[in-house]
C-alpha atoms as a PDB file:
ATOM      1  CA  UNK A   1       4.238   4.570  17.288  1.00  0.00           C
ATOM      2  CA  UNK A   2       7.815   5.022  17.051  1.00  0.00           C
ATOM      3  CA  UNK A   3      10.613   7.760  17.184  1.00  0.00           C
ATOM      4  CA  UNK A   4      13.221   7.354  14.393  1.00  0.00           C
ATOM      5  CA  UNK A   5      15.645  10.366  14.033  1.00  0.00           C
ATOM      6  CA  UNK A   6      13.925  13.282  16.318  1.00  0.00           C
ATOM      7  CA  UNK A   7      10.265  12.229  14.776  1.00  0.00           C
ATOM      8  CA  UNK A   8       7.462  10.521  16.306  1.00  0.00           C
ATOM      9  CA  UNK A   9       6.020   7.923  13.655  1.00  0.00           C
ATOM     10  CA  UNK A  10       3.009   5.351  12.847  1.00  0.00           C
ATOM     11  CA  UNK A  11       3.526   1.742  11.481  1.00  0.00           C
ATOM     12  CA  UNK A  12       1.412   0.552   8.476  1.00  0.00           C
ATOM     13  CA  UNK A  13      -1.328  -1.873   8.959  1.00  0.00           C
ATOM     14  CA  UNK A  14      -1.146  -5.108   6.938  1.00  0.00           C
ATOM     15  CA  UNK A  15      -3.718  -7.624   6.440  1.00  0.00           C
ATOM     16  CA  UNK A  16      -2.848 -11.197   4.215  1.00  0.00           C
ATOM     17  CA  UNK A  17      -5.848 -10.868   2.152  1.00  0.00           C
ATOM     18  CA  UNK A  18      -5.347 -14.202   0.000  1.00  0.00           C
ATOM     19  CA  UNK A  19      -3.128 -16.591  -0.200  1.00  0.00           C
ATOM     20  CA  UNK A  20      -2.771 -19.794  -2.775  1.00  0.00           C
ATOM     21  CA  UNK A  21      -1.135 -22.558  -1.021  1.00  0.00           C
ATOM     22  CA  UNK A  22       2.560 -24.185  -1.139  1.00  0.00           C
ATOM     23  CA  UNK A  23       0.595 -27.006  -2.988  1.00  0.00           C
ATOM     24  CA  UNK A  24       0.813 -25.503  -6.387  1.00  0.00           C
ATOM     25  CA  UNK A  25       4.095 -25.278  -6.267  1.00  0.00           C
ATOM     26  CA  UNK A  26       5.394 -29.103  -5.322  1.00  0.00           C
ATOM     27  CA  UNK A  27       3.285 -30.315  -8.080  1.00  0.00           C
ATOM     28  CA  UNK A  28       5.220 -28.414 -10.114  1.00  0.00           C
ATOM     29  CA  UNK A  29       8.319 -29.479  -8.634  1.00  0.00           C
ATOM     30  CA  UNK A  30       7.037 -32.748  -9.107  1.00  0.00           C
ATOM     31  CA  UNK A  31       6.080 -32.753 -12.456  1.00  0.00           C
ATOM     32  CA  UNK A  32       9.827 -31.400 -13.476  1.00  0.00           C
ATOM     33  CA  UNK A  33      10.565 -34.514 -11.960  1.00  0.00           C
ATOM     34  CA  UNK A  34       7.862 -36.911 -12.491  1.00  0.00           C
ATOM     35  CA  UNK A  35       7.780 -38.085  -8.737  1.00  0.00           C
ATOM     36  CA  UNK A  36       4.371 -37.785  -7.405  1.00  0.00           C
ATOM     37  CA  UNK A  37       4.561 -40.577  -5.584  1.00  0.00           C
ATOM     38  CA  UNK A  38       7.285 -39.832  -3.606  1.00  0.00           C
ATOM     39  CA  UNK A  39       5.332 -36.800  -1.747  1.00  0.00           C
ATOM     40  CA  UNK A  40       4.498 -37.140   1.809  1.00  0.00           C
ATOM     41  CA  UNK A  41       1.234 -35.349   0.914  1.00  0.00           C
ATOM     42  CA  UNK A  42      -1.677 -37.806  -0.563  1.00  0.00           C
ATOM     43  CA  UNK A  43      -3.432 -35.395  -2.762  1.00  0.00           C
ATOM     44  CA  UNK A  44       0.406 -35.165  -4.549  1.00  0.00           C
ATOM     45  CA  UNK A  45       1.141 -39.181  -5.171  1.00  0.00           C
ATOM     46  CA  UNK A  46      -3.220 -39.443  -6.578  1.00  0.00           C
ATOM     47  CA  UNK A  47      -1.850 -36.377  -9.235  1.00  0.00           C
ATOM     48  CA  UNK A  48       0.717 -39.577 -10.708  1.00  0.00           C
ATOM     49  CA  UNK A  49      -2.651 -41.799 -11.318  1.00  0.00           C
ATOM     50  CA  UNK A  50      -5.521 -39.039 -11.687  1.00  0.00           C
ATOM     51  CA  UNK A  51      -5.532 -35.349 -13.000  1.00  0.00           C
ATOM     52  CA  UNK A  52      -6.756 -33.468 -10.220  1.00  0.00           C
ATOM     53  CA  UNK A  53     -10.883 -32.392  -9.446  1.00  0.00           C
ATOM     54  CA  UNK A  54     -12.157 -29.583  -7.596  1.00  0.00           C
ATOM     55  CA  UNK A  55     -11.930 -31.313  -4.196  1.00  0.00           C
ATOM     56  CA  UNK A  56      -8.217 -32.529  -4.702  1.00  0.00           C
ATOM     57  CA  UNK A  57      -7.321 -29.217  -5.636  1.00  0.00           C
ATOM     58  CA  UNK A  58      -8.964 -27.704  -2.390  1.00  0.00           C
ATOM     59  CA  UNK A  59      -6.613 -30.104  -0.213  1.00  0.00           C
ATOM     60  CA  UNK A  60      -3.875 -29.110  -2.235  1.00  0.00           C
ATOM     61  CA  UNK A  61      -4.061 -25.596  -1.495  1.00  0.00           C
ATOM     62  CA  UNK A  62      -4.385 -26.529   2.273  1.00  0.00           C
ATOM     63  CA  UNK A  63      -0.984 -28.634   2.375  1.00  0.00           C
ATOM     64  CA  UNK A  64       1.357 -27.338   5.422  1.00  0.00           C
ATOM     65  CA  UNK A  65       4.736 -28.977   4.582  1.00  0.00           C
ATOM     66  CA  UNK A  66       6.526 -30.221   1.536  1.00  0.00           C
ATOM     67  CA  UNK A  67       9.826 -31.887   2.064  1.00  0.00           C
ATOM     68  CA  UNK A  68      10.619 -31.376  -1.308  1.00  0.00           C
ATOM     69  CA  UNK A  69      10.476 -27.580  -1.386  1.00  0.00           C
ATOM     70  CA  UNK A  70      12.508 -27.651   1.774  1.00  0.00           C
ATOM     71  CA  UNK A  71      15.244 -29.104  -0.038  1.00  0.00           C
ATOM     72  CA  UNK A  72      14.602 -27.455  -3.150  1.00  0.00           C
ATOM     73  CA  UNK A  73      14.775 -24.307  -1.244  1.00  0.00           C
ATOM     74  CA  UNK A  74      17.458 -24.575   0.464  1.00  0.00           C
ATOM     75  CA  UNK A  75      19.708 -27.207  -0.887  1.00  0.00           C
ATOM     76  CA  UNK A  76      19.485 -27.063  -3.777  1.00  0.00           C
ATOM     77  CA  UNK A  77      18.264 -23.687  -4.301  1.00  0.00           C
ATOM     78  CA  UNK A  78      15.975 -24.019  -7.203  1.00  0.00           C
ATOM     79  CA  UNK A  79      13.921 -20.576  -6.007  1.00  0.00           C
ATOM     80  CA  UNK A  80      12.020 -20.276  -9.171  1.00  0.00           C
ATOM     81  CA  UNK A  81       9.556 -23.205  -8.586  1.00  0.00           C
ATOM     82  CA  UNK A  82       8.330 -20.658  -5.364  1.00  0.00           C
ATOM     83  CA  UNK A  83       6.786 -18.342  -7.814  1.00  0.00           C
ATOM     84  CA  UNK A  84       3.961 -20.889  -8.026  1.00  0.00           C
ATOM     85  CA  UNK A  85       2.990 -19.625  -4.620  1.00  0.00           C
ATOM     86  CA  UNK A  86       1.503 -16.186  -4.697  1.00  0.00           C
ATOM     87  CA  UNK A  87       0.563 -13.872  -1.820  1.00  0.00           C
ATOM     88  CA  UNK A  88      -1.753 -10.730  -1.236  1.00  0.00           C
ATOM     89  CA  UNK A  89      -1.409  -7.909   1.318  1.00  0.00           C
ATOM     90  CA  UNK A  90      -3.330  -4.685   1.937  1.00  0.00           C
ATOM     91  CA  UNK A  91      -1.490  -2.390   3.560  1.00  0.00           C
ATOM     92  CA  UNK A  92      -2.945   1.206   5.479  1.00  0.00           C
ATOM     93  CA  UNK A  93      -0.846   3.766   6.159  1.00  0.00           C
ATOM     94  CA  UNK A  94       2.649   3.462   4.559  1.00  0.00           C
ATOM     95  CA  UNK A  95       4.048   6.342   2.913  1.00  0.00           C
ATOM     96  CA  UNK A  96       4.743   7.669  -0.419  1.00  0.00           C
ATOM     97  CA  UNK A  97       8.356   7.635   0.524  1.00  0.00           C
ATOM     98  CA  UNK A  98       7.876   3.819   0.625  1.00  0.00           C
ATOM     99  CA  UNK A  99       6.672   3.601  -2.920  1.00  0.00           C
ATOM    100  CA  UNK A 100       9.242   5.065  -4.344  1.00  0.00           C
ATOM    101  CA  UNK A 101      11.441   1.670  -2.702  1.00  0.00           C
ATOM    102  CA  UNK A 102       8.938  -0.675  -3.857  1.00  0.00           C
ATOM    103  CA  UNK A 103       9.335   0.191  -7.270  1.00  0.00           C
ATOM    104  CA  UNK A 104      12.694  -1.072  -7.522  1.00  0.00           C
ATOM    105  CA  UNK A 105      11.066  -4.586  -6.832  1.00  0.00           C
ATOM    106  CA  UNK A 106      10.014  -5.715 -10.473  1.00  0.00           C
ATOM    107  CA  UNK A 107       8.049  -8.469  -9.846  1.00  0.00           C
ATOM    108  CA  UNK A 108       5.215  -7.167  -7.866  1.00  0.00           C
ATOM    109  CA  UNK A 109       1.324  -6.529  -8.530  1.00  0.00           C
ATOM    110  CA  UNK A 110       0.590  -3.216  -6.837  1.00  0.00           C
ATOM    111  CA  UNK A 111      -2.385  -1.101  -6.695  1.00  0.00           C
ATOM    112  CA  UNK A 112      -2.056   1.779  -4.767  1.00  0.00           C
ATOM    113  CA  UNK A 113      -4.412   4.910  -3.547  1.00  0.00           C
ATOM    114  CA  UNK A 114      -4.304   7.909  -6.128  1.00  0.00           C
ATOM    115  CA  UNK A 115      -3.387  11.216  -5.502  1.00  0.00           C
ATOM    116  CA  UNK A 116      -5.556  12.052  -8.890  1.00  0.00           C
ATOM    117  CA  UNK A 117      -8.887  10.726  -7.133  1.00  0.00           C
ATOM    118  CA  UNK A 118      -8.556  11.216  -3.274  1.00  0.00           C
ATOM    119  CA  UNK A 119      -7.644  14.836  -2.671  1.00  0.00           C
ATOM    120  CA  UNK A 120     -11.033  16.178  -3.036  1.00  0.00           C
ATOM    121  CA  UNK A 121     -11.309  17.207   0.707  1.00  0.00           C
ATOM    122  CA  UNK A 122      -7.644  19.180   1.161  1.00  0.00           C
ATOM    123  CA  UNK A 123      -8.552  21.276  -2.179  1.00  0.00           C
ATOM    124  CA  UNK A 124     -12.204  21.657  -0.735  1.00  0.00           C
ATOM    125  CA  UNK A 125     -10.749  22.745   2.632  1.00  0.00           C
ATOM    126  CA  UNK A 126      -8.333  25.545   1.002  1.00  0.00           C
ATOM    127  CA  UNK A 127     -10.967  26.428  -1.248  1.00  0.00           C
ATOM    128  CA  UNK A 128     -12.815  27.592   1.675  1.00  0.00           C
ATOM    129  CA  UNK A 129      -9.935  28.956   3.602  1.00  0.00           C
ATOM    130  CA  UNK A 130      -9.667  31.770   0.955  1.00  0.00           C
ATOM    131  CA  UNK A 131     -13.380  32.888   1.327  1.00  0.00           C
ATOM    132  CA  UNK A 132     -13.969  33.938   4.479  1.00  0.00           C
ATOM    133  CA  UNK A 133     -11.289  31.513   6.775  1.00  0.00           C
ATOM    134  CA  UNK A 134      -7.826  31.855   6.860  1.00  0.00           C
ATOM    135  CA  UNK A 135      -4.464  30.042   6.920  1.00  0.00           C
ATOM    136  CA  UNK A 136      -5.152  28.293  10.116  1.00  0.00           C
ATOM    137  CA  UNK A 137      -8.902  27.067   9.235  1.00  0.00           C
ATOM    138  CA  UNK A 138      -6.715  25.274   6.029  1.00  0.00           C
ATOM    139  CA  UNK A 139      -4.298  23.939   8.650  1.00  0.00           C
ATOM    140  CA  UNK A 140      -7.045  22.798  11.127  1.00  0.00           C
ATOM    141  CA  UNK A 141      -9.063  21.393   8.669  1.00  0.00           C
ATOM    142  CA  UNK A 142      -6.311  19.683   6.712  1.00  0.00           C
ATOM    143  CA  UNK A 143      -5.068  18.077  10.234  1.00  0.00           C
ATOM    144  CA  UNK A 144      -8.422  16.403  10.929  1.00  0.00           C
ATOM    145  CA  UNK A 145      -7.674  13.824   7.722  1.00  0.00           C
ATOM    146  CA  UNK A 146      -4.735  11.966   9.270  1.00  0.00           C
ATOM    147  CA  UNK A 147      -2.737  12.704   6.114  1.00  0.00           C
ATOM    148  CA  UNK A 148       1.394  11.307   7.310  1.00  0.00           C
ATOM    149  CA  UNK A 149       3.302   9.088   8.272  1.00  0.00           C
ATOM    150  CA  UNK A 150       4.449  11.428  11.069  1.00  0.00           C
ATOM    151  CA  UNK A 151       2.408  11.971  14.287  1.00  0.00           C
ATOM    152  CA  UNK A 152       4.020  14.564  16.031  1.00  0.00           C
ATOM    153  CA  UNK A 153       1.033  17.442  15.578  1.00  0.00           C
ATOM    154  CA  UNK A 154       3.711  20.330  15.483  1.00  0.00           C
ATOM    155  CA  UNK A 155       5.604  18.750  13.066  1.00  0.00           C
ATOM    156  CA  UNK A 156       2.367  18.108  10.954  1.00  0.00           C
ATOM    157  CA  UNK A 157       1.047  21.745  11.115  1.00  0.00           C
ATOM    158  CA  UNK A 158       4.491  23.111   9.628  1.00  0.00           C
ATOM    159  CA  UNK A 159       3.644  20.122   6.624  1.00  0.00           C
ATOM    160  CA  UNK A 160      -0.161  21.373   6.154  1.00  0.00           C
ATOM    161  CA  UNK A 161       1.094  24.957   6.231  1.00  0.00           C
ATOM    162  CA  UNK A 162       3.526  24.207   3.458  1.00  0.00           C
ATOM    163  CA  UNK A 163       0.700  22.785   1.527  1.00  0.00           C
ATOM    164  CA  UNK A 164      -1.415  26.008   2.316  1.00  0.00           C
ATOM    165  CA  UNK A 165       1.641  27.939   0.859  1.00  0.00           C
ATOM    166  CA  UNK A 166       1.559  25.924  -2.354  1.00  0.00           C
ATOM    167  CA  UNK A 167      -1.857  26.219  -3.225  1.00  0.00           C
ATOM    168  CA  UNK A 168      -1.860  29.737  -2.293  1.00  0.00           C
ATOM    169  CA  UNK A 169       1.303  30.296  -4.882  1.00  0.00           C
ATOM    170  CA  UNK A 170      -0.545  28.374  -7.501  1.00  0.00           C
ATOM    171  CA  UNK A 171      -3.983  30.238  -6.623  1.00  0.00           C
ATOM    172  CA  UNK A 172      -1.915  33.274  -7.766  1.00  0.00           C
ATOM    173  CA  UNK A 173      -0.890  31.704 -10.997  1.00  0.00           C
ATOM    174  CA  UNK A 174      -3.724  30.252 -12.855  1.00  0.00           C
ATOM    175  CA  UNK A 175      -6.565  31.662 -14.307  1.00  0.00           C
ATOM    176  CA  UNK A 176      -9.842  30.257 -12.963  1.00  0.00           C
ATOM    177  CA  UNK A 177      -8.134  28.792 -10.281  1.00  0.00           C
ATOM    178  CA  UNK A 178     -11.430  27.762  -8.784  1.00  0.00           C
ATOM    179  CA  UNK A 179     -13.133  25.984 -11.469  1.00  0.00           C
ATOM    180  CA  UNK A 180      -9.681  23.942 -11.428  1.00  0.00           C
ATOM    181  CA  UNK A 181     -10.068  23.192  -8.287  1.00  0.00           C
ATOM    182  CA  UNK A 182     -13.761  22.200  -7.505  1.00  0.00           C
ATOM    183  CA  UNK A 183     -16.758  20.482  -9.622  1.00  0.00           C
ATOM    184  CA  UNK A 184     -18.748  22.940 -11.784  1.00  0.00           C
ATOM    185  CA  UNK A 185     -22.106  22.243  -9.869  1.00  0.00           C
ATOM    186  CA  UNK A 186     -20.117  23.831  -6.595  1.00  0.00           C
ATOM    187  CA  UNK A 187     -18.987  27.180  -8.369  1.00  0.00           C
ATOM    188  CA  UNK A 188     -21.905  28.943  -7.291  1.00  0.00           C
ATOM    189  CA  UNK A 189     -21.315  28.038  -3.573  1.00  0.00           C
ATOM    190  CA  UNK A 190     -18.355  30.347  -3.777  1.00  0.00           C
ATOM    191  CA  UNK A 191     -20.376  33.430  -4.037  1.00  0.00           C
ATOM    192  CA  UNK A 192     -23.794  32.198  -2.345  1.00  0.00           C
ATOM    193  CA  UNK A 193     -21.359  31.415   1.084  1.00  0.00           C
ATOM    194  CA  UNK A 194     -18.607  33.866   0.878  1.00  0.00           C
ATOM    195  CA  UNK A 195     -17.406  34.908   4.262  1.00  0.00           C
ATOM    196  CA  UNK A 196     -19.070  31.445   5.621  1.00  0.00           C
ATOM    197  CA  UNK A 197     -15.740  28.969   5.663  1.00  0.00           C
ATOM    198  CA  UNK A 198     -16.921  26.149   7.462  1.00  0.00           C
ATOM    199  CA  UNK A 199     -20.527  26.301   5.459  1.00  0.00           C
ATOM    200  CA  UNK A 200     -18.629  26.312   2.480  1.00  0.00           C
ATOM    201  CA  UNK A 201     -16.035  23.365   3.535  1.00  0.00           C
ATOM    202  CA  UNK A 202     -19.497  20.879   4.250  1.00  0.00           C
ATOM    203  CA  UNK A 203     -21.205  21.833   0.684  1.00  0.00           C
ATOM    204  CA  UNK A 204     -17.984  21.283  -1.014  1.00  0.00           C
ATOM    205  CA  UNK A 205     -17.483  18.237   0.897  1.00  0.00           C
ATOM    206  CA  UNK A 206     -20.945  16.863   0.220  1.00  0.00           C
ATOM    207  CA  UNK A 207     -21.157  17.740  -3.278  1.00  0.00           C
ATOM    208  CA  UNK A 208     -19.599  16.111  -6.463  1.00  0.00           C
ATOM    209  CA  UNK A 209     -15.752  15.497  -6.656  1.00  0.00           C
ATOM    210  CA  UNK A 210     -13.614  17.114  -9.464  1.00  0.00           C
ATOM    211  CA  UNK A 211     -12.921  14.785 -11.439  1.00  0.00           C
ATOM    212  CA  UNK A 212      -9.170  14.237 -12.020  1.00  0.00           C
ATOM    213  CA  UNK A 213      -8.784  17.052  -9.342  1.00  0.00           C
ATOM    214  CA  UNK A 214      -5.174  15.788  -8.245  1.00  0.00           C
ATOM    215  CA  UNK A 215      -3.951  15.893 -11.636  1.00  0.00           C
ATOM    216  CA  UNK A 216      -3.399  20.265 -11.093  1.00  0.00           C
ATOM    217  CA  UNK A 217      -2.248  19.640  -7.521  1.00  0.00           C
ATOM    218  CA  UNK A 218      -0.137  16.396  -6.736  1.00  0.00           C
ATOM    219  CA  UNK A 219       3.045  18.616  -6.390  1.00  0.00           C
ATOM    220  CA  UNK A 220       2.188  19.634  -3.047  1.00  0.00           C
ATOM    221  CA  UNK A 221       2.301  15.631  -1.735  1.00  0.00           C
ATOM    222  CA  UNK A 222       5.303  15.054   0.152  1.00  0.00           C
ATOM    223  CA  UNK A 223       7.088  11.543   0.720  1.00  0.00           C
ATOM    224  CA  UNK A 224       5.315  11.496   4.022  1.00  0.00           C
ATOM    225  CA  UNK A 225       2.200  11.610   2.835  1.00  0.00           C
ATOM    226  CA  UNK A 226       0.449   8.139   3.786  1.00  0.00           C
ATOM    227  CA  UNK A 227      -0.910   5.778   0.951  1.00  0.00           C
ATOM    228  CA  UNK A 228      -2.751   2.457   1.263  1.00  0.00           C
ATOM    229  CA  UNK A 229      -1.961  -0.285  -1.041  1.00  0.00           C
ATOM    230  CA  UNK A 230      -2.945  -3.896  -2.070  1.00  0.00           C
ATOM    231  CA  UNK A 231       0.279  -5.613  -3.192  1.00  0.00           C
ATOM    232  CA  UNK A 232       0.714  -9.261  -4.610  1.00  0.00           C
ATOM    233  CA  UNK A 233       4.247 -11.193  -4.426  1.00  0.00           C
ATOM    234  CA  UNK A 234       5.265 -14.543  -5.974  1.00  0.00           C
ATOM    235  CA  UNK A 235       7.049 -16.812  -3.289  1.00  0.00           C
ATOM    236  CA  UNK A 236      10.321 -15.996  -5.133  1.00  0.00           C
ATOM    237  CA  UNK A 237      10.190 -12.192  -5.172  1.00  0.00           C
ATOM    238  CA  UNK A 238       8.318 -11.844  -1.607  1.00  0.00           C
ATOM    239  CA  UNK A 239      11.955 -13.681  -0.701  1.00  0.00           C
ATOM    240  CA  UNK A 240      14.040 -11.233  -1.901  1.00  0.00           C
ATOM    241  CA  UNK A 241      11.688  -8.545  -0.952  1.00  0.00           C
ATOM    242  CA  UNK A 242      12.302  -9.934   3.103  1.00  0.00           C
ATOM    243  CA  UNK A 243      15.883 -10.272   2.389  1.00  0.00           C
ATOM    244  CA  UNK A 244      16.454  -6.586   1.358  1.00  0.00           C
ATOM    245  CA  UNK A 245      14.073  -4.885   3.199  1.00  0.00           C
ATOM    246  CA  UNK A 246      14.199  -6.818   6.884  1.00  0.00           C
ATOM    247  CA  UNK A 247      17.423  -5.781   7.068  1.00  0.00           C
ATOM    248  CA  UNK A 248      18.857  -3.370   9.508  1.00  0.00           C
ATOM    249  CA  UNK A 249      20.572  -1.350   5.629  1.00  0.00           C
ATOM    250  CA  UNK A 250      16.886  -1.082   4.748  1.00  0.00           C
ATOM    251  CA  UNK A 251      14.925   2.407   4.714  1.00  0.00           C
ATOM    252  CA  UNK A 252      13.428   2.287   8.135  1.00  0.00           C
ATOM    253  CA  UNK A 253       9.988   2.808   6.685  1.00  0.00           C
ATOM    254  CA  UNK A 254       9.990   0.167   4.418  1.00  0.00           C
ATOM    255  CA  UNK A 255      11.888  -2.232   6.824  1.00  0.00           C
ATOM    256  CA  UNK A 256       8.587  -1.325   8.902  1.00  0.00           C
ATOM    257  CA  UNK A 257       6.458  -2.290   6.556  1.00  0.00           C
ATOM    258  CA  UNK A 258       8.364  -5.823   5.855  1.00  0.00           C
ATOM    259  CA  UNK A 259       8.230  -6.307   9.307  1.00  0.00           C
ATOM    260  CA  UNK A 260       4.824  -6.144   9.611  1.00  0.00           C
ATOM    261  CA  UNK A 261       4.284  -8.341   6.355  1.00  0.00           C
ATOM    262  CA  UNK A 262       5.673 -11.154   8.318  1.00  0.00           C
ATOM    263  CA  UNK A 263       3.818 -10.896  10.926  1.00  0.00           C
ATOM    264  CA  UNK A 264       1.009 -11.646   9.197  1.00  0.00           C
ATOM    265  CA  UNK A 265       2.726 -14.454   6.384  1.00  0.00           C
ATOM    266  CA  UNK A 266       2.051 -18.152   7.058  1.00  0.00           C
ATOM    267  CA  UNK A 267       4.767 -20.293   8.485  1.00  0.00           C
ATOM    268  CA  UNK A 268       4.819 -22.563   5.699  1.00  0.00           C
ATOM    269  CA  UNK A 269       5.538 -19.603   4.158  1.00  0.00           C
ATOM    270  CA  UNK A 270       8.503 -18.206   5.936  1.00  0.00           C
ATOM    271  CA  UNK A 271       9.677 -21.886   6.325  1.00  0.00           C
ATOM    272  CA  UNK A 272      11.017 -21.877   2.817  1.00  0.00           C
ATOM    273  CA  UNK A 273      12.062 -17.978   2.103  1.00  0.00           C
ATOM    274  CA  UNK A 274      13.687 -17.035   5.808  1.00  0.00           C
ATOM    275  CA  UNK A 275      16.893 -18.838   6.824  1.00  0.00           C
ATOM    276  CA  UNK A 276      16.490 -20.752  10.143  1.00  0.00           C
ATOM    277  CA  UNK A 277      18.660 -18.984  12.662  1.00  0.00           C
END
C-alpha cells in the first residue's frame, strides 16, 4: 500500500503465466543469417544439419543466453527479431484508469474483466437498498466487494455514495427500472421481501445474473474502479512498454503496474530489453 498525492493506494498483483523462450527468436536471427553453427547453444548449430523434433524444440525454449541477441539488441539494434519472444501476465487489481494508458500500446493481446458481466452484485445491492434499506445499507454493502484502487475507507464511502446517487438518478428516469436491473426469475422477490433488505440482497445474489446487466449501468464506473487483466507482449513491444512506463514521466499507476511486471519477467528477458546501468 502506498500514498501518492493525499491517497492511500493498493499495487496490482502480477503473475508470468507463460512464457515462450529466447530460443525462437535466435533461430530466427539465425536463419536471416544462415549461421547456426556459430551459436553457443547446441540445439541452434543441430537446426543447420536437422529440422528440429519435439525434444529439440523443448531445449530450445529452455535456452538462457544468446550472444547473438545480445548484440543484435544492443549493437546493432535489430529489435524486431524480439517479437519472436512472447510473454503472458495476469494482472489483479489495476485500475480502469490504467486501461485507458494501455491502449495507447498497439501491439498488445489484452483481455480484460467486463463491466457488462461482473456488476451483478452492486445493482443487486442497490436494488435492495430501495426496498426496505437505505443509502448506507448500498454503501455498506457495496464496500464489502473491494471495488478501487484506493484503500482509504472514507475516501471509498464518498465513491460508493456517488454510485448510490447515480443509480438513484437513473432509478428516477427509466421505466421498469427493475426489470433493467435484475433477471426476470428475481422480479417477484421484490414484492415477496419488501421491507427485508438484506433477505432480498442474498436471493438476488444467489439467483440468476442479468444478462448484459452492465450494459444500462457502466456510467457509474470510475477510473478507480479495479479491473483484472491477462495481457500478452512480444519481446519488442514489452520493451517499449518498460521504457515508457518505468519511468519516473509515467502515470504512477501504470508505472506501478510495470514495476511489478518486472518483478516477475525472466532475466534473460530483461537482459536484452533493459539497458545495463
Amino acid at each position: 500500500m502506498e500514498e501518492m498525492y493525499g491517497i492511500q493506494y493498493t499495487r496490482p498483483q502480477v503473475v508470468l503465466l507463460q512464457e515462450t523462450g529466447i530460443g525462437v527468436a535466435e533461430t530466427a536471427a539465425r536463419t536471416c543469417y544462415d549461421s547456426f553453427t556459430n551459436s553457443e547453444n547446441d540445439v541452434i548449430k543441430n537446426i543447420e544439419h536437422k529440422l528440429p523434433d519435439a525434444d529439440m524444440c523443448d531445449t530450445l525454449n529452455e535456452i538462457e543466453d544468446s550472444a547473438l541477441l545480445e548484440d543484435l539488441a544492443w549493437t546493432y539494434f535489430h529489435h524486431s527479431i524480439l517479437e519472436h519472444a512472447n510473454l503472458s501476465y495476469l494482472v489483479r487489481g489495476t485500475s480502469r484508469g490504467v486501461l485507458q494508458e494501455h491502449a495507447r500500446h498497439r501491439i498488445q493481446a489484452i483481455s480484460v474483466r467486463s463491466t457488462r458481466y461482473t456488476m451483478s452484485g452492486i445493482i443487486n445491492a442497490f436494488v435492495a437498498s430501495k426496498h426496505g434499506g437505505d443509502r448506507d445499507f448500498f454503501i455498506d454493502k457495496a464496500a464489502e466487494f473491494d471495488m478501487f484502487v484506493t484503500a482509504d475507507a472514507a475516501y471509498n464511502r464518498l465513491e460508493i455514495g456517488a454510485m448510490y446517487d447515480k443509480l438513484d438518478f437513473q432509478s428516477q428516469k427509466i421505466e421498469n427500472f427493475y426489470a433493467t436491473a435484475v433477471a426476470k426469475s428475481s422480479l417477484p422477490y421484490l414484492k415477496e421481501l419488501n421491507g427485508k433488505p438484506q433477505e432480498m440482497y442474498e436471493v438476488l445474489q444467489n439467483g440468476k445474473k442479468k444478462r448484459n446487466v452492465g450494459d444500462a449501468f457502466k456510467h457509474i464506473v470510475t477510473d478507480n474502479w479495479k479491473v483484472d487483466m491477462v495481457v500478452t507482449f512480444n519481446l519488442r513491444s514489452l520493451k517499449n512498454y518498460f521504457t515508457l512506463r518505468e519511468s519516473g514521466a509515467a502515470y504512477f499507476q501504470i508505472r506501478w503496474l510495470a514495476q511489478e511486471m518486472m518483478k516477475v519477467t525472466p532475466k534473460k528477458y530483461l537482459d536484452l530489453i533493459i539497458k545495463k546501468k
